[in-house]
C-alpha atoms as a PDB file:
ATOM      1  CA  UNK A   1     119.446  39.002  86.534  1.00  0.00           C
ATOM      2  CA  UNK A   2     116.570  37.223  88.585  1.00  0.00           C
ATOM      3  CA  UNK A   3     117.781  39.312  91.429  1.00  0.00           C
ATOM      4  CA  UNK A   4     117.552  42.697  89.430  1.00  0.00           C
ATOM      5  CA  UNK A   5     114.244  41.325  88.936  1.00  0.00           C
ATOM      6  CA  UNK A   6     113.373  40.286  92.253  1.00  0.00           C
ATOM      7  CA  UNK A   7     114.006  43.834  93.019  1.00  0.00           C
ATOM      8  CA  UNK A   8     112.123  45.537  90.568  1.00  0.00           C
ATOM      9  CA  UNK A   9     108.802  43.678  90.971  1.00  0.00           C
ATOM     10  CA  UNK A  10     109.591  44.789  95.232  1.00  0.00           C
ATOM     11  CA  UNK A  11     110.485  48.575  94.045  1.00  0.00           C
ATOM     12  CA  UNK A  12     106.836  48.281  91.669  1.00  0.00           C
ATOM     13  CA  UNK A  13     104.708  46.315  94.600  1.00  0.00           C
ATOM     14  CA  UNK A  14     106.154  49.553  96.990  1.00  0.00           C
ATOM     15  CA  UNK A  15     105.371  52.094  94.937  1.00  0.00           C
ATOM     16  CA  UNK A  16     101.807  51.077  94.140  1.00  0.00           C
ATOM     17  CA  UNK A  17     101.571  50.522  97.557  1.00  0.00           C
ATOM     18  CA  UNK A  18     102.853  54.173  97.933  1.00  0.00           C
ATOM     19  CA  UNK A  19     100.400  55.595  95.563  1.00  0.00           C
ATOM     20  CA  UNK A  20      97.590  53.345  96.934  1.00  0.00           C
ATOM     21  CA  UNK A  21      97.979  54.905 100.493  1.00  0.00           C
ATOM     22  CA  UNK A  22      98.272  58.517  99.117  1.00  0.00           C
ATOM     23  CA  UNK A  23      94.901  58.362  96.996  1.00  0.00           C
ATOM     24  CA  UNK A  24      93.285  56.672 100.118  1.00  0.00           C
ATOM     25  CA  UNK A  25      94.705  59.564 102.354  1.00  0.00           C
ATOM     26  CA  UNK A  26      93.595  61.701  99.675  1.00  0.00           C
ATOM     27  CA  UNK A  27      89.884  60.684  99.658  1.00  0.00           C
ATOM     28  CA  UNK A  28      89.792  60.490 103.169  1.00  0.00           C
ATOM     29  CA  UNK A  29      90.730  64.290 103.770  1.00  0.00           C
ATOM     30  CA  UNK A  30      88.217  65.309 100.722  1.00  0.00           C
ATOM     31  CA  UNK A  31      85.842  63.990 102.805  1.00  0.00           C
ATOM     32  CA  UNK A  32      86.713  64.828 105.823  1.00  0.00           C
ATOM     33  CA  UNK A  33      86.821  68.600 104.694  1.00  0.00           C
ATOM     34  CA  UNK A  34      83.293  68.034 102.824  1.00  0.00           C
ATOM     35  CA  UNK A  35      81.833  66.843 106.405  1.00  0.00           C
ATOM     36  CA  UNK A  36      83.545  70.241 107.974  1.00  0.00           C
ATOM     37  CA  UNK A  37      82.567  72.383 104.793  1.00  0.00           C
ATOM     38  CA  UNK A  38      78.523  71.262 105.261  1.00  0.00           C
ATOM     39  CA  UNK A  39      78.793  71.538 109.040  1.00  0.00           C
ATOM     40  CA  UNK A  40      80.215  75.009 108.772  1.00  0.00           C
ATOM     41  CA  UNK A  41      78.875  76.521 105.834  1.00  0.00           C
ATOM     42  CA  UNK A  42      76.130  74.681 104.982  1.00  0.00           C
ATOM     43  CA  UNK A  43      77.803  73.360 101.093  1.00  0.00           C
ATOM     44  CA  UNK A  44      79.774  70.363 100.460  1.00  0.00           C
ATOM     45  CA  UNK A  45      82.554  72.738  98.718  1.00  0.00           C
ATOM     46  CA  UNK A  46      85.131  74.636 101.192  1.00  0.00           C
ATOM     47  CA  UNK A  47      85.731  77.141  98.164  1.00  0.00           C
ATOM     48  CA  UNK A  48      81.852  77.746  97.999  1.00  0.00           C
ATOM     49  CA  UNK A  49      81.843  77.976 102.072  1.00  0.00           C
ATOM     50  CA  UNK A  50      84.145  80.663 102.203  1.00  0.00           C
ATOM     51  CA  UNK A  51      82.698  82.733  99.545  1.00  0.00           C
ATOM     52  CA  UNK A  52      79.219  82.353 101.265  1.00  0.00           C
ATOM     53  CA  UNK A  53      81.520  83.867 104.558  1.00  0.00           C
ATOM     54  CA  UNK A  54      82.664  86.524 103.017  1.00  0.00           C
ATOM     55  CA  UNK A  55      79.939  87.461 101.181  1.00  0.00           C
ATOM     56  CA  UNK A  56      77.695  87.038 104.739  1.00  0.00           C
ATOM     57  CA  UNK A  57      80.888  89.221 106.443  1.00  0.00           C
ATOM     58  CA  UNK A  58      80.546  91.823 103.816  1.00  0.00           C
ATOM     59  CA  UNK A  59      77.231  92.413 104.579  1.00  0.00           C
ATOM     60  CA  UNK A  60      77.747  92.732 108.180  1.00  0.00           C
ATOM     61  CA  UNK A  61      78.584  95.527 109.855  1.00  0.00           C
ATOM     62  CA  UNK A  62      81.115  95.266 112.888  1.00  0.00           C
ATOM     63  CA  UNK A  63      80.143  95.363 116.010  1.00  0.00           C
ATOM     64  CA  UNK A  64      81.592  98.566 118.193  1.00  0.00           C
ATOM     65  CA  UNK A  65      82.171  98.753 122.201  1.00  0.00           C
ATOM     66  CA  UNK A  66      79.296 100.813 123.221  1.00  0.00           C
ATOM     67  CA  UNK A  67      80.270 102.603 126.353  1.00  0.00           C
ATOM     68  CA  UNK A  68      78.085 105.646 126.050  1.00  0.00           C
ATOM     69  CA  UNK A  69      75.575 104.755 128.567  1.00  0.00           C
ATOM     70  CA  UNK A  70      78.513 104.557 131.389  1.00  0.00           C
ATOM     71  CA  UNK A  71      80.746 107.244 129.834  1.00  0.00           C
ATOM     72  CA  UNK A  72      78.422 109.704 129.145  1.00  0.00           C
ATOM     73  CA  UNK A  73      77.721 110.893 132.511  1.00  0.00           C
ATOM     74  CA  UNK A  74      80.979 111.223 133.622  1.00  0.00           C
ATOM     75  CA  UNK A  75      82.110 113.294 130.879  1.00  0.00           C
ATOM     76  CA  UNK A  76      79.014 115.501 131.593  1.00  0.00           C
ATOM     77  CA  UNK A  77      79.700 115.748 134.998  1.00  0.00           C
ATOM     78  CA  UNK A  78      83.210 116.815 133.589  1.00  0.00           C
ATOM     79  CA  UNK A  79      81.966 119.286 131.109  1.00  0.00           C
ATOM     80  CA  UNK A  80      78.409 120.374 131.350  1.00  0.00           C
ATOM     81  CA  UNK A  81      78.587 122.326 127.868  1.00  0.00           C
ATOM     82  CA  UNK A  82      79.736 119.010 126.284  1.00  0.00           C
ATOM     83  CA  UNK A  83      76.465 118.009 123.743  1.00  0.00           C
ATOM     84  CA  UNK A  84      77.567 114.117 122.768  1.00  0.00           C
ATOM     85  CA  UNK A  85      74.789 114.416 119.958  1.00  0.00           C
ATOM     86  CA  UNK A  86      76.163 117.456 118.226  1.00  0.00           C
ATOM     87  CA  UNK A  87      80.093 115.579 119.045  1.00  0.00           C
ATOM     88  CA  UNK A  88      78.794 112.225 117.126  1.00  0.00           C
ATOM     89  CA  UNK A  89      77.798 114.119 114.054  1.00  0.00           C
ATOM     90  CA  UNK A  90      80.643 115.837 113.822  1.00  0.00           C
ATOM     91  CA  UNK A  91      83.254 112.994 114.244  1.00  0.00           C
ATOM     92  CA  UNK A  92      81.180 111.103 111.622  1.00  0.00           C
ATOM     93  CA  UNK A  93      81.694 114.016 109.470  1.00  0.00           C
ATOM     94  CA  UNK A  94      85.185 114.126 110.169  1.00  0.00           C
ATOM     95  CA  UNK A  95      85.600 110.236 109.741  1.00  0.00           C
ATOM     96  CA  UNK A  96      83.910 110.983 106.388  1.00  0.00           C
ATOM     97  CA  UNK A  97      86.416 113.998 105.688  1.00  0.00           C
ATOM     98  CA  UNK A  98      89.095 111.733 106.573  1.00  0.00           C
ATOM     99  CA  UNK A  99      88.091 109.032 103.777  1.00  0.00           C
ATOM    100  CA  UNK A 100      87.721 111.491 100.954  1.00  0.00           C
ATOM    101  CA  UNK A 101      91.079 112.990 101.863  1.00  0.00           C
ATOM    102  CA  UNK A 102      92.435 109.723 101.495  1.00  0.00           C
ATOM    103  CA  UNK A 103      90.610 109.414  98.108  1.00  0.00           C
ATOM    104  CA  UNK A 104      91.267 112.938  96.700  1.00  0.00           C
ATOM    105  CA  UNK A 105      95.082 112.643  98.103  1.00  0.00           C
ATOM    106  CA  UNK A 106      94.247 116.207  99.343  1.00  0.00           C
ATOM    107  CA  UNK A 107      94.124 116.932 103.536  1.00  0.00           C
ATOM    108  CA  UNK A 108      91.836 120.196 102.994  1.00  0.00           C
ATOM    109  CA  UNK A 109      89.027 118.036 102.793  1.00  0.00           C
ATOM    110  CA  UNK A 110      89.415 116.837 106.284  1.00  0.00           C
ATOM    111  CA  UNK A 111      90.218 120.291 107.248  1.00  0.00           C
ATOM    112  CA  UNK A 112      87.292 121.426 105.716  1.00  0.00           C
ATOM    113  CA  UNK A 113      84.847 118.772 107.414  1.00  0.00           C
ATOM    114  CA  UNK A 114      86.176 120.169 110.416  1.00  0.00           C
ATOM    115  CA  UNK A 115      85.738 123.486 109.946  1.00  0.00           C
ATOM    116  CA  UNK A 116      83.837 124.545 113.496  1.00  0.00           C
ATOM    117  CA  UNK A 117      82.531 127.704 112.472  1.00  0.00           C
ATOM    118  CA  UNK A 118      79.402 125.282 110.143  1.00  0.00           C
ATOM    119  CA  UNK A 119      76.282 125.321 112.289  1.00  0.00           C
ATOM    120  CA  UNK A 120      74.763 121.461 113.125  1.00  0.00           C
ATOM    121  CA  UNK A 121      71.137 120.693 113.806  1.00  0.00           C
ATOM    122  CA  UNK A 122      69.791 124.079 112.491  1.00  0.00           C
ATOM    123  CA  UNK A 123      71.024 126.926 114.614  1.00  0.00           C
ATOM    124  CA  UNK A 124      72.689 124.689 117.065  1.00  0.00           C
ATOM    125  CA  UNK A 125      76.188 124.994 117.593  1.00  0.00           C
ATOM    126  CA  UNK A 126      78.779 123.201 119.314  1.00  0.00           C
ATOM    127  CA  UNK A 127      80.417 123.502 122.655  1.00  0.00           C
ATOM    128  CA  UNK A 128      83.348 122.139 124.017  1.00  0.00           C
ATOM    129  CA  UNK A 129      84.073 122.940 127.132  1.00  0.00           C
ATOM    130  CA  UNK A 130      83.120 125.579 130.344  1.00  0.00           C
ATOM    131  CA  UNK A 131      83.230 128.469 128.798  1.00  0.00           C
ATOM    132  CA  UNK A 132      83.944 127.718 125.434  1.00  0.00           C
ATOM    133  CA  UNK A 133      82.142 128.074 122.265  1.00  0.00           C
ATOM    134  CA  UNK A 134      83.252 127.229 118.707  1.00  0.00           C
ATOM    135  CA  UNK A 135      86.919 127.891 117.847  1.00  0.00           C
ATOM    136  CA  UNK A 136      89.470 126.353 115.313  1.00  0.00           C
ATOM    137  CA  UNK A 137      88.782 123.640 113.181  1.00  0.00           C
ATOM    138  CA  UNK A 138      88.895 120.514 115.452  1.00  0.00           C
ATOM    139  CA  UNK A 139      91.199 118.660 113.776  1.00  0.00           C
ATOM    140  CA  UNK A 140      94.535 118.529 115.497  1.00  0.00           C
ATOM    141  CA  UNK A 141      97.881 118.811 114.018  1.00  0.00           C
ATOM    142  CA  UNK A 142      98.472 115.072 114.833  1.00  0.00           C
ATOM    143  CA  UNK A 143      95.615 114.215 112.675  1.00  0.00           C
ATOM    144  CA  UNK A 144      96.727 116.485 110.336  1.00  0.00           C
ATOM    145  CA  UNK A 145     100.160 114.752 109.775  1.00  0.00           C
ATOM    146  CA  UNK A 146      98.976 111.303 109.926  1.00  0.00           C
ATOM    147  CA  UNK A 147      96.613 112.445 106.889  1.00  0.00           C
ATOM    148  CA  UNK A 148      99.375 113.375 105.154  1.00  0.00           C
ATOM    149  CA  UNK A 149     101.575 111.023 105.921  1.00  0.00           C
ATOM    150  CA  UNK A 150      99.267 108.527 104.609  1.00  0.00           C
ATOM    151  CA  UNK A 151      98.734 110.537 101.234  1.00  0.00           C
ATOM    152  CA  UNK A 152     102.328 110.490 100.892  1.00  0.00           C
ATOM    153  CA  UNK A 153     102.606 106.545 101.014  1.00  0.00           C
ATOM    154  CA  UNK A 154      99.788 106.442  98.639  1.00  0.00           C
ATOM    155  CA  UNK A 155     101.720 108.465  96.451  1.00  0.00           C
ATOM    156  CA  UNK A 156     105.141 106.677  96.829  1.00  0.00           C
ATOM    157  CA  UNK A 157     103.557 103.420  95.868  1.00  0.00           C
ATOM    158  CA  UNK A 158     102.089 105.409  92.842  1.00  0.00           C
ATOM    159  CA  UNK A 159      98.577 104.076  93.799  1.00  0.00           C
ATOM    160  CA  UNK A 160      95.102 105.186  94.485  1.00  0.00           C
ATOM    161  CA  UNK A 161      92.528 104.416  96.926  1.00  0.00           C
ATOM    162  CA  UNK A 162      89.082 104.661  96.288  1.00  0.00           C
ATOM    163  CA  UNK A 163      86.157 104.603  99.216  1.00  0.00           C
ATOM    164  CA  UNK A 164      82.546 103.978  97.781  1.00  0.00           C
ATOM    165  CA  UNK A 165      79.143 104.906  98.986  1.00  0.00           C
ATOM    166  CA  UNK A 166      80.299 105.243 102.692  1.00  0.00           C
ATOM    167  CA  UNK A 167      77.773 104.086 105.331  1.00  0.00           C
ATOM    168  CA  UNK A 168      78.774 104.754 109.044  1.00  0.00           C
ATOM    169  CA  UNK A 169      76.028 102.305 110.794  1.00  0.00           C
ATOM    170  CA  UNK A 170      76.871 103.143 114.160  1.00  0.00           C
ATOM    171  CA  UNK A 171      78.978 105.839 116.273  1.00  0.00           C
ATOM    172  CA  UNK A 172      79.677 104.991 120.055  1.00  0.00           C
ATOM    173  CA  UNK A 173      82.020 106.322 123.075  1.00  0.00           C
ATOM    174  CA  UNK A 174      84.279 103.396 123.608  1.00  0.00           C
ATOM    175  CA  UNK A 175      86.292 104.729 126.672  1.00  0.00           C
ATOM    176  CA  UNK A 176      86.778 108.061 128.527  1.00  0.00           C
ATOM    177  CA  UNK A 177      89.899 108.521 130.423  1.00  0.00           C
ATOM    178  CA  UNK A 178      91.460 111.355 132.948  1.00  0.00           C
ATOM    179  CA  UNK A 179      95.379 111.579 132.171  1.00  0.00           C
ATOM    180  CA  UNK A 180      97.352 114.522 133.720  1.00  0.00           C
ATOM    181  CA  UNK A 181      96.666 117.319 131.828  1.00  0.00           C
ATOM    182  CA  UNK A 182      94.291 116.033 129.574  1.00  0.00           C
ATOM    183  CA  UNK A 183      90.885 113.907 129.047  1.00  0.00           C
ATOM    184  CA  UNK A 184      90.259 111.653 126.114  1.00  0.00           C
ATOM    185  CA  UNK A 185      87.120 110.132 125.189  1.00  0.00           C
ATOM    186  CA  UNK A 186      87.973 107.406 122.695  1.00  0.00           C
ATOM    187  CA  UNK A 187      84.959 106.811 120.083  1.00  0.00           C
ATOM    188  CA  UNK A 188      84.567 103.484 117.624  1.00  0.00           C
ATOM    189  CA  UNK A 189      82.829 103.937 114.264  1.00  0.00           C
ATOM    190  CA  UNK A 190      80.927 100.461 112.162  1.00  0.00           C
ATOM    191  CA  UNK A 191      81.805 101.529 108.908  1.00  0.00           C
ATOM    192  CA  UNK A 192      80.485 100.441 105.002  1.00  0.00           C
ATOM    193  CA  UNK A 193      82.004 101.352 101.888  1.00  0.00           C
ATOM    194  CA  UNK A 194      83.329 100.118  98.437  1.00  0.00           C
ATOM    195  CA  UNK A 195      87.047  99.677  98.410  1.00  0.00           C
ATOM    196  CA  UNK A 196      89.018  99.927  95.238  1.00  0.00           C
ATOM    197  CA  UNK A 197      92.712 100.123  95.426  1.00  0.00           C
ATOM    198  CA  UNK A 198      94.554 100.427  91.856  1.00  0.00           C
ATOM    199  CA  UNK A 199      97.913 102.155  89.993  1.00  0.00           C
ATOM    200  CA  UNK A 200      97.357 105.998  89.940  1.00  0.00           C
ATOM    201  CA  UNK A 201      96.988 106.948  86.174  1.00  0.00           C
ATOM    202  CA  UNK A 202     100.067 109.019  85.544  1.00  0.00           C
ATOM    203  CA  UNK A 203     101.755 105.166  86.527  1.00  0.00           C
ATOM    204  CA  UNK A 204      99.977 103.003  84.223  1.00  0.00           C
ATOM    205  CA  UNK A 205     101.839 100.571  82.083  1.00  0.00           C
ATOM    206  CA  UNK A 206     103.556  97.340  81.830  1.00  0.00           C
ATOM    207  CA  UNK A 207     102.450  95.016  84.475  1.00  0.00           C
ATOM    208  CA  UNK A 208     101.048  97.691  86.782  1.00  0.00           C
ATOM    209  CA  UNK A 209      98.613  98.771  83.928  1.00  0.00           C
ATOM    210  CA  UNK A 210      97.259  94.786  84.033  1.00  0.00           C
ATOM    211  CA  UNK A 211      96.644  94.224  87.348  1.00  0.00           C
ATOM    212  CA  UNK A 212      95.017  97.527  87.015  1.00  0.00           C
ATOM    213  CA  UNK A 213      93.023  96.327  84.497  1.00  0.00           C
ATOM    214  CA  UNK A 214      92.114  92.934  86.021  1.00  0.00           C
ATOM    215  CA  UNK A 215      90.882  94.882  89.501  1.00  0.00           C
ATOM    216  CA  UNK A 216      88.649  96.864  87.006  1.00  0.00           C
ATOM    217  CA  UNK A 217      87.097  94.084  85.960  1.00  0.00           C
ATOM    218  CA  UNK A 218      86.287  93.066  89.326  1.00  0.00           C
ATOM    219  CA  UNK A 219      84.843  95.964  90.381  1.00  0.00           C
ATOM    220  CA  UNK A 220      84.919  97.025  93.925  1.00  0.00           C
ATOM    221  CA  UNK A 221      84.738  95.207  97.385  1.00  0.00           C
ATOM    222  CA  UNK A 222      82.496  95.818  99.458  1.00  0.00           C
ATOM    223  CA  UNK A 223      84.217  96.279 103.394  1.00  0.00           C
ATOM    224  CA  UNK A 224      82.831  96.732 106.854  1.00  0.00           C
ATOM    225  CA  UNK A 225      85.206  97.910 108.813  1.00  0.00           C
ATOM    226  CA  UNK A 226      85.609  99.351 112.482  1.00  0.00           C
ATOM    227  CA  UNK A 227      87.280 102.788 112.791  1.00  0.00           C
ATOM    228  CA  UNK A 228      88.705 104.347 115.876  1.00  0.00           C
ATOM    229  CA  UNK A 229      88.376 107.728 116.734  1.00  0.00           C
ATOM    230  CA  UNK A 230      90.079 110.060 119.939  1.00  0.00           C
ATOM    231  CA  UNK A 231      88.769 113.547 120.799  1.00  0.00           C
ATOM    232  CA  UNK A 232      91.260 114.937 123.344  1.00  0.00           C
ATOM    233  CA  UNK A 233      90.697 117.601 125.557  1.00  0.00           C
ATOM    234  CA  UNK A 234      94.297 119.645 126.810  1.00  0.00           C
ATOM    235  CA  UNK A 235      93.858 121.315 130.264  1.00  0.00           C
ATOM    236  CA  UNK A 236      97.745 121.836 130.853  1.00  0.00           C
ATOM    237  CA  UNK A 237      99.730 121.437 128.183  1.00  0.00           C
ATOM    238  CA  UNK A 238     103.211 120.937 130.313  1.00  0.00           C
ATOM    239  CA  UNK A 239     101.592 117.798 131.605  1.00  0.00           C
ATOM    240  CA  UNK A 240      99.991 116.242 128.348  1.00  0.00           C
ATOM    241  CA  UNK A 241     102.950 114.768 126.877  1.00  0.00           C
ATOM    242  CA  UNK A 242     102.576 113.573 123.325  1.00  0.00           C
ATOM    243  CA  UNK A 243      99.013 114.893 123.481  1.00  0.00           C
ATOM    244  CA  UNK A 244     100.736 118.346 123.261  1.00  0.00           C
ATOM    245  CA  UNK A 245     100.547 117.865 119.294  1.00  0.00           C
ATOM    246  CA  UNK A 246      97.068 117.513 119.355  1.00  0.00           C
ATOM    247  CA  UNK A 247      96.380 121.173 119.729  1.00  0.00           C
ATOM    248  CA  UNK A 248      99.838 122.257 119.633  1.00  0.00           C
ATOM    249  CA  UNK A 249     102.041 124.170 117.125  1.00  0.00           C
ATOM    250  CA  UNK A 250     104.481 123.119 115.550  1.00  0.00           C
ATOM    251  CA  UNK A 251     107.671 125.582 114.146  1.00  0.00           C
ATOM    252  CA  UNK A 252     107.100 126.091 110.169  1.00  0.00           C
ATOM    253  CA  UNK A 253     110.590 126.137 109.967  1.00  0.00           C
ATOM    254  CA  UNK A 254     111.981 123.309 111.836  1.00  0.00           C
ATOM    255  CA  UNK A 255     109.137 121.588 112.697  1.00  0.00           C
ATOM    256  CA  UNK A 256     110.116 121.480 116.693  1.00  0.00           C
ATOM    257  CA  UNK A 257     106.931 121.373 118.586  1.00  0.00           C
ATOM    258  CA  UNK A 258     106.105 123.987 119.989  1.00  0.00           C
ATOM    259  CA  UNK A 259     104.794 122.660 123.799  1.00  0.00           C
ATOM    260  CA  UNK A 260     104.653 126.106 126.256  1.00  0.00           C
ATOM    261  CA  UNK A 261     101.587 127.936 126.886  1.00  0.00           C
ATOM    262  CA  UNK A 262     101.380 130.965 125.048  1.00  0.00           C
ATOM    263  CA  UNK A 263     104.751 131.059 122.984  1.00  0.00           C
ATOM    264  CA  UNK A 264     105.103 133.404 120.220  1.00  0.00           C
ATOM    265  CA  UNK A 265     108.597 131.892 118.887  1.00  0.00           C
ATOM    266  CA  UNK A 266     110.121 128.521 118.155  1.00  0.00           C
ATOM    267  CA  UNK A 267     112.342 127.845 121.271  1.00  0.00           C
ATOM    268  CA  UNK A 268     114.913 125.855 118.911  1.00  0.00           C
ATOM    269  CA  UNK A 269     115.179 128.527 116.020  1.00  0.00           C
ATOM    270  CA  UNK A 270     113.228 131.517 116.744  1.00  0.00           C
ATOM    271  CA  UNK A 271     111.005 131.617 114.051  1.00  0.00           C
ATOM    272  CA  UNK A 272     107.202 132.865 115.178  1.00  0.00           C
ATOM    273  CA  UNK A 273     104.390 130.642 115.427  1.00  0.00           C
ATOM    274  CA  UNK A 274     100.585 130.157 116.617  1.00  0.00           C
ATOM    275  CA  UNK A 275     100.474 129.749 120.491  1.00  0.00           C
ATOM    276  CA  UNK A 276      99.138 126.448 121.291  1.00  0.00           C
ATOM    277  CA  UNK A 277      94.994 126.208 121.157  1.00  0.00           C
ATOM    278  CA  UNK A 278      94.063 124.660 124.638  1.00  0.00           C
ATOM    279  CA  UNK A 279      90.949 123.828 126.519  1.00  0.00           C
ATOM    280  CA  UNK A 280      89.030 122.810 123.364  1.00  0.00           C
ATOM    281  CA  UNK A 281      88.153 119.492 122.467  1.00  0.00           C
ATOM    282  CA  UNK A 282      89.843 118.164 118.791  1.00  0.00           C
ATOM    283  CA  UNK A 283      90.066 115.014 117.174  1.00  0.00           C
ATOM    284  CA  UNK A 284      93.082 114.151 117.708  1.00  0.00           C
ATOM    285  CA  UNK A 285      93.393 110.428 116.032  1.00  0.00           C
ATOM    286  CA  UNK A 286      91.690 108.334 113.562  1.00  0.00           C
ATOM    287  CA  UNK A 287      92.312 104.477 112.759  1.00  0.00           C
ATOM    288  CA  UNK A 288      90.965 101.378 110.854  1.00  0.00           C
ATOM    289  CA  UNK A 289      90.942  98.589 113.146  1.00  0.00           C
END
């Protein structure tokens, strides 16, 4: 019995001991992360810190590569016709098309953003290349399928997304490059808007409908966020590669792409189709960073 007791009172002094060291350790890292919290963030409180951040972050618009000044020229030299103004506007419009398609769950609203034939500035109009004056819609196929494609996971997750007073800060040429067959100037976007993402309607219920519901009462976030942007220019169409789609065809029917100058048929099932669109500058690609 005294040594069952001997034993106890060691098992009691160790676990105080235990619990002594773990509210010391304790302290000490409260304070340590107060002393990293105020050197930070300026606040005692990490949780106040970070809101502060993100608040701070939210109000910030991102930074872009701003290449213009050395790209410019060279694409010029490239294509004299090619008005970088007039291109800006309309890949801003475009990169606004591109949200409210996303919104609506409907691509003809990025179509129709595109739509070429609009005059910009007044009775300026664009040009794309030597020779060339306003055809098509400017939107490539590619862009046209990645659209969709994204609608369509929207709608599989039977959810909405919703983009808020959109503010594109600032538009800049991040990179021009000279592939075989093809140029690309590659464009970055600063971008503001209010970002909701919640349950479509026709899926409310259960615990969708409340977390739905909750989201509602916070209200939406306000984002800055950095989009990227290609225009692509196809000179031979053999040589682009998986450019091709970005002003090529592609068979109604099988959806082969359709990759030789001038075809009138599918070369897989014969079925006619649009001859590919070349020498005209589209926007071939757009991405959130």
């Amino acid at each position: 019995m005294e040594g069952i007791g001997i034993l106890q009172v060691i098992g009691i002094l160790t676990g105080a001991a235990l619990l002594s060291g773990g509210v010391y350790a304790w302290f000490r890292v409260r304070k340590q992360v107060r002393i990293f919290s105020m050197a930070l963030f300026g606040t005692p409180s990490l949780k106040d810190g970070l809101e502060r951040q993100a608040d701070i972050l939210a109000e910030t618009p991102k930074s872009v590569s701003g290449m213009t000044r050395l790209c410019l020229p060279q694409i010029e030299e490239d294509f004299p016709e090619f008005h970088w103004a007039q291109w800006k506007q309309r890949c801003e419009n475009m990169l606004r098309g591109y949200l409210e398609a996303l919104e609506s769950q409907d691509v003809s609203r990025l179509e129709r953003r595109g739509d070429l034939a609009k005059t910009l500035g007044g009775q300026a109009k664009i040009r794309y290349g030597p020779g060339q004056g306003e055809t098509g819609s400017g939107i490539s196929e590619e862009l046209r399928r990645q659209t969709e494609f994204l609608i369509r996971g929207q709608q599989s997750r039977g959810v909405r997304e919703r983009f808020g007073q959109v503010k594109i800060h600032q538009t800049e040429i991040s990179r021009y490059q000279k592939e075989a067959g093809l140029c690309v100037i590659k464009i970055q976007s600063a971008v503001e808007y209010y970002y909701e993402c919640f349950p479509d309607a026709g899926t409310r219920g259960g615990e969708s409908g409340e977390k739905d519901r909750r989201q509602e009462k916070k209200g939406p976030e306000k984002q800055q966020n950095r989009y990227n942007m290609e225009l692509v220019y196809i000179q031979d169409a053999a040589k682009a590669g998986d450019y091709a789609t970005a002003v090529g065809a592609t068979c109604p029917n099988c959806g082969a792409p359709i990759t030789r100058l001038g075809s009138k048929f599918c070369e897989y099932c014969g079925t006619g189709v649009t001859p590919i669109d070349i020498r005209v500058w589209k926007l071939h690609r757009i991405e959130k960073e």
